[in-house]
C-alpha atoms as a PDB file:
ATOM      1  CA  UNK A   1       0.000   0.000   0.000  1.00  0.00           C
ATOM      2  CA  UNK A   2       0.884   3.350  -0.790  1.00  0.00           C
ATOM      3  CA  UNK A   3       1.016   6.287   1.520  1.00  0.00           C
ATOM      4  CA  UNK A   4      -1.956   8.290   0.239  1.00  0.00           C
ATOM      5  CA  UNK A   5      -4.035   4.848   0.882  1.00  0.00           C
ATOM      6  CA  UNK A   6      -2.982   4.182   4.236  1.00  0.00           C
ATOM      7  CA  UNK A   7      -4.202   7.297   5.178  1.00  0.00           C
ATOM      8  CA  UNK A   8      -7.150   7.494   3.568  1.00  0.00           C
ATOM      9  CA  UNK A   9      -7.812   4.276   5.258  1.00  0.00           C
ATOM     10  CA  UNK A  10      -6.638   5.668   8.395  1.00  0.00           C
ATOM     11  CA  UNK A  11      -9.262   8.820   8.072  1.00  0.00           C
ATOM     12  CA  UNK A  12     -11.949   6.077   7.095  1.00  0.00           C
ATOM     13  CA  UNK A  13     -11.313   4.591  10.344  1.00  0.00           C
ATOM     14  CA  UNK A  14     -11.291   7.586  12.833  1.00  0.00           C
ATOM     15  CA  UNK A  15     -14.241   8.937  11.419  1.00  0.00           C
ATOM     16  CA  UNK A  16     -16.322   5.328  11.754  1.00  0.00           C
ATOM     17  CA  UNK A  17     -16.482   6.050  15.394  1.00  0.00           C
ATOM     18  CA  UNK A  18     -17.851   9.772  15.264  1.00  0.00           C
ATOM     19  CA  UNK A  19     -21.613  10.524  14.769  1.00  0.00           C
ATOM     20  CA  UNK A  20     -21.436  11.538  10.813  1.00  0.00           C
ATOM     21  CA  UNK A  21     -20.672  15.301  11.869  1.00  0.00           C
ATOM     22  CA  UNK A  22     -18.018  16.682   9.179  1.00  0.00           C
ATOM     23  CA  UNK A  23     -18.875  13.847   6.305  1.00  0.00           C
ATOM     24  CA  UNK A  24     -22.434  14.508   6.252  1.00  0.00           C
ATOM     25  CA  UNK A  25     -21.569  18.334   5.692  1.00  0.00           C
ATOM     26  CA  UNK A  26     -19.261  17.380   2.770  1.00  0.00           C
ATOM     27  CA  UNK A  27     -21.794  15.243   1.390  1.00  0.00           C
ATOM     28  CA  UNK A  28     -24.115  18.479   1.272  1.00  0.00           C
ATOM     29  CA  UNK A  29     -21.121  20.720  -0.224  1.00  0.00           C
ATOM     30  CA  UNK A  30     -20.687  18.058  -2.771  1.00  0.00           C
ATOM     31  CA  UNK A  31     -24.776  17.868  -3.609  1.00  0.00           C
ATOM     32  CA  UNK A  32     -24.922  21.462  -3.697  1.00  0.00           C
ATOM     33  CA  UNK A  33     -21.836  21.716  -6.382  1.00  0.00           C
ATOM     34  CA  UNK A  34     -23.104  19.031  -8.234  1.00  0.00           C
ATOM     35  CA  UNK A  35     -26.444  20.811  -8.657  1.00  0.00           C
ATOM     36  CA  UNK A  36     -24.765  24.603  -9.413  1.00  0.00           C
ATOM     37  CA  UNK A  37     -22.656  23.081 -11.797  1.00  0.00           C
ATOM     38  CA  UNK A  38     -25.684  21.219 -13.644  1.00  0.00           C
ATOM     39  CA  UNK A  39     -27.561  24.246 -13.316  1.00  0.00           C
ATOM     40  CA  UNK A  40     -24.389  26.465 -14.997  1.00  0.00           C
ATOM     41  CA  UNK A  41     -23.540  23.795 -17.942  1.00  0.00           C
ATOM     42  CA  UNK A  42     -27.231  22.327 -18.692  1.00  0.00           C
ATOM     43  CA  UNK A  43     -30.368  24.426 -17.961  1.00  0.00           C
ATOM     44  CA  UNK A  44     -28.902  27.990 -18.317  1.00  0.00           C
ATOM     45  CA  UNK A  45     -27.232  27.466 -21.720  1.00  0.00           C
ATOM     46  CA  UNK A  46     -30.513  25.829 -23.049  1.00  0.00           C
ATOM     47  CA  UNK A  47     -33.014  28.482 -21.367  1.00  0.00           C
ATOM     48  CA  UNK A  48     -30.871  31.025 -23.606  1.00  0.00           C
ATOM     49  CA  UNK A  49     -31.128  29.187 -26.766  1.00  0.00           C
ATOM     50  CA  UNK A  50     -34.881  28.812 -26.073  1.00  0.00           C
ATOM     51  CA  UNK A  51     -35.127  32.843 -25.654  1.00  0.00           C
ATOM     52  CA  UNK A  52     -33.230  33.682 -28.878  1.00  0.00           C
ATOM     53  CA  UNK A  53     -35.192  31.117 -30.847  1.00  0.00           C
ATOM     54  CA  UNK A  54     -38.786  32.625 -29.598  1.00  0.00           C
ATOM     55  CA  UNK A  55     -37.010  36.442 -30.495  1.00  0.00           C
ATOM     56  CA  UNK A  56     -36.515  34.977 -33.698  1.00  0.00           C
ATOM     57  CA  UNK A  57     -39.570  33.753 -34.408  1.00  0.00           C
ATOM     58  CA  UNK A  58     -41.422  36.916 -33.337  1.00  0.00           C
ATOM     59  CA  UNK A  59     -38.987  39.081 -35.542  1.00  0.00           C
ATOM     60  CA  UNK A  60     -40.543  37.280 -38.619  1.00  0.00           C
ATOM     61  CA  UNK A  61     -41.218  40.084 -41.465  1.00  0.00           C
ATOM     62  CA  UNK A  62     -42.638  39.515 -44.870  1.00  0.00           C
ATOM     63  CA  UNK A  63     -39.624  39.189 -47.469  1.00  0.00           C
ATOM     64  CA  UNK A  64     -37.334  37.542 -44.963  1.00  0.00           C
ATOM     65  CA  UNK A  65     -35.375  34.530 -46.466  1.00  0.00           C
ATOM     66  CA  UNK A  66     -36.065  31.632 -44.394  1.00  0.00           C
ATOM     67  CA  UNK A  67     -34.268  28.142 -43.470  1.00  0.00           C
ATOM     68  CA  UNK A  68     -36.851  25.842 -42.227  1.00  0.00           C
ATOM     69  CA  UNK A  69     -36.309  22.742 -39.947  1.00  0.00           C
ATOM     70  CA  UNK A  70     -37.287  20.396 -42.868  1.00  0.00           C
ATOM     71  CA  UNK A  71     -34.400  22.257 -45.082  1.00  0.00           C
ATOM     72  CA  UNK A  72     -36.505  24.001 -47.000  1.00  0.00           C
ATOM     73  CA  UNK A  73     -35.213  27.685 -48.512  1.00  0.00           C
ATOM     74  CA  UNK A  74     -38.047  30.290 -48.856  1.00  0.00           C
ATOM     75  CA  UNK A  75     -38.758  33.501 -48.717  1.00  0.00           C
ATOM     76  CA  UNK A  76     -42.193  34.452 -46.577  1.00  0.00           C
ATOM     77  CA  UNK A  77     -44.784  36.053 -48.615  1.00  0.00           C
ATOM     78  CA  UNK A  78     -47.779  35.913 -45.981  1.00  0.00           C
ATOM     79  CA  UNK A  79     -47.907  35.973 -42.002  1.00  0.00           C
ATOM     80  CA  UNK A  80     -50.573  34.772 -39.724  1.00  0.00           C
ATOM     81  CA  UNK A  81     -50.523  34.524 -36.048  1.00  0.00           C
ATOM     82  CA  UNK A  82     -49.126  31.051 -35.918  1.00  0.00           C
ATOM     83  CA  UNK A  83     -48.102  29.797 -39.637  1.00  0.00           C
ATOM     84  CA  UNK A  84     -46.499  31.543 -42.391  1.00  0.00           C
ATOM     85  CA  UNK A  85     -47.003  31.311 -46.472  1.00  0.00           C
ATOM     86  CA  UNK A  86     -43.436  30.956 -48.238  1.00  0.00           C
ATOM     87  CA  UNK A  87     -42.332  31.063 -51.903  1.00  0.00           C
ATOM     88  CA  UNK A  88     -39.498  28.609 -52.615  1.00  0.00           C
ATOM     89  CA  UNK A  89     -38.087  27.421 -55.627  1.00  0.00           C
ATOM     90  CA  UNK A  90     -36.803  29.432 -58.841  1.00  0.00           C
ATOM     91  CA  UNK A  91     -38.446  30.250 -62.290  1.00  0.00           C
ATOM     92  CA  UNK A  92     -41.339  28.577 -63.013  1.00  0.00           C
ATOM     93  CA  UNK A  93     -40.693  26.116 -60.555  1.00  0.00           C
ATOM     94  CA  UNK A  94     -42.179  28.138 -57.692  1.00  0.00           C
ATOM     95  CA  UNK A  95     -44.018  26.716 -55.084  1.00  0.00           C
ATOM     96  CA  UNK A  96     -46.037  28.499 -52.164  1.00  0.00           C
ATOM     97  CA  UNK A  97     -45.855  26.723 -49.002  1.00  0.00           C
ATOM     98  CA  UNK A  98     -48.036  26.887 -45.612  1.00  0.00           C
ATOM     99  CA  UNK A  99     -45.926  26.065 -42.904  1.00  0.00           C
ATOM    100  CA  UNK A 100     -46.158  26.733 -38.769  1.00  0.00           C
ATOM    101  CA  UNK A 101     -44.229  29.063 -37.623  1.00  0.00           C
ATOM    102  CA  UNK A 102     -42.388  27.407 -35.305  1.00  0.00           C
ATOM    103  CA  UNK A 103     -40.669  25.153 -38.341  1.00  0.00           C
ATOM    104  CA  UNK A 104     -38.511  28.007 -39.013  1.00  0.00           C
ATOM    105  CA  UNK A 105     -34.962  27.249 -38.375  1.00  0.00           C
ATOM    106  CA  UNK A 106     -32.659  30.112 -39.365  1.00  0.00           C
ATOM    107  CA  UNK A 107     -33.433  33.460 -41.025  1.00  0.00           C
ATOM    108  CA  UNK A 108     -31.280  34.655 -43.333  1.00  0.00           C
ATOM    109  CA  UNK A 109     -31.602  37.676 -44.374  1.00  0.00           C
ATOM    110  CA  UNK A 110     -29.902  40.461 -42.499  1.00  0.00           C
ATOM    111  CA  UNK A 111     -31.441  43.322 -41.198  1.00  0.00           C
ATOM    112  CA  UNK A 112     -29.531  46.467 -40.236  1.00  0.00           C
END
């Protein structure tokens, strides 16, 4: 055995006879990093991404070239409440599509 073992060992066994003081309040210290840094690497990052998509979304103008989720490139010709009317394809190829609003993936056109 090595000397970092021994002690740990040694530290295991000292504490055994105590009433859980000290390790139960590191086992809270741990609990409540684990949950900050779940907090700081998970939910925060996604409730950001969740409030720039919905800005997006509402920033919707007629004549905006579009990206929607499907891959579909359009521009939007008509807006409703909750779905939008695109153009897409080129010459006399043209298509108008009805889609929801919240299919749109990426606009890209960019406003100044």
């Amino acid at each position: 055995m090595d000397l970092f073992t021994m002690r740990v060992f040694a530290e295991g066994e000292a504490q055994a006879g105590q009433p859980g003081g000290s390790s139960m309040i590191t086992m809270i210290i741990y609990l409540v990093a684990m949950i900050a840094i779940f907090y700081l690497l998970l939910i925060r990052p996604q409730k950001k991404r969740e409030k720039e998509a919905r800005k997006m979304l509402e920033a919707l103008a007629v004549g905006d070239k579009i990206v929607t989720i499907g891959g579909i490139y359009g521009k939007i010709t008509k807006l409703k409440e909750d779905t939008i009317e695109i153009v897409s394809g080129s010459g006399n190829e043209k298509s108008t599509i009805q889609l929801s609003r919240s299919s749109v993936k990426e606009v890209l056109t960019i406003k100044e």
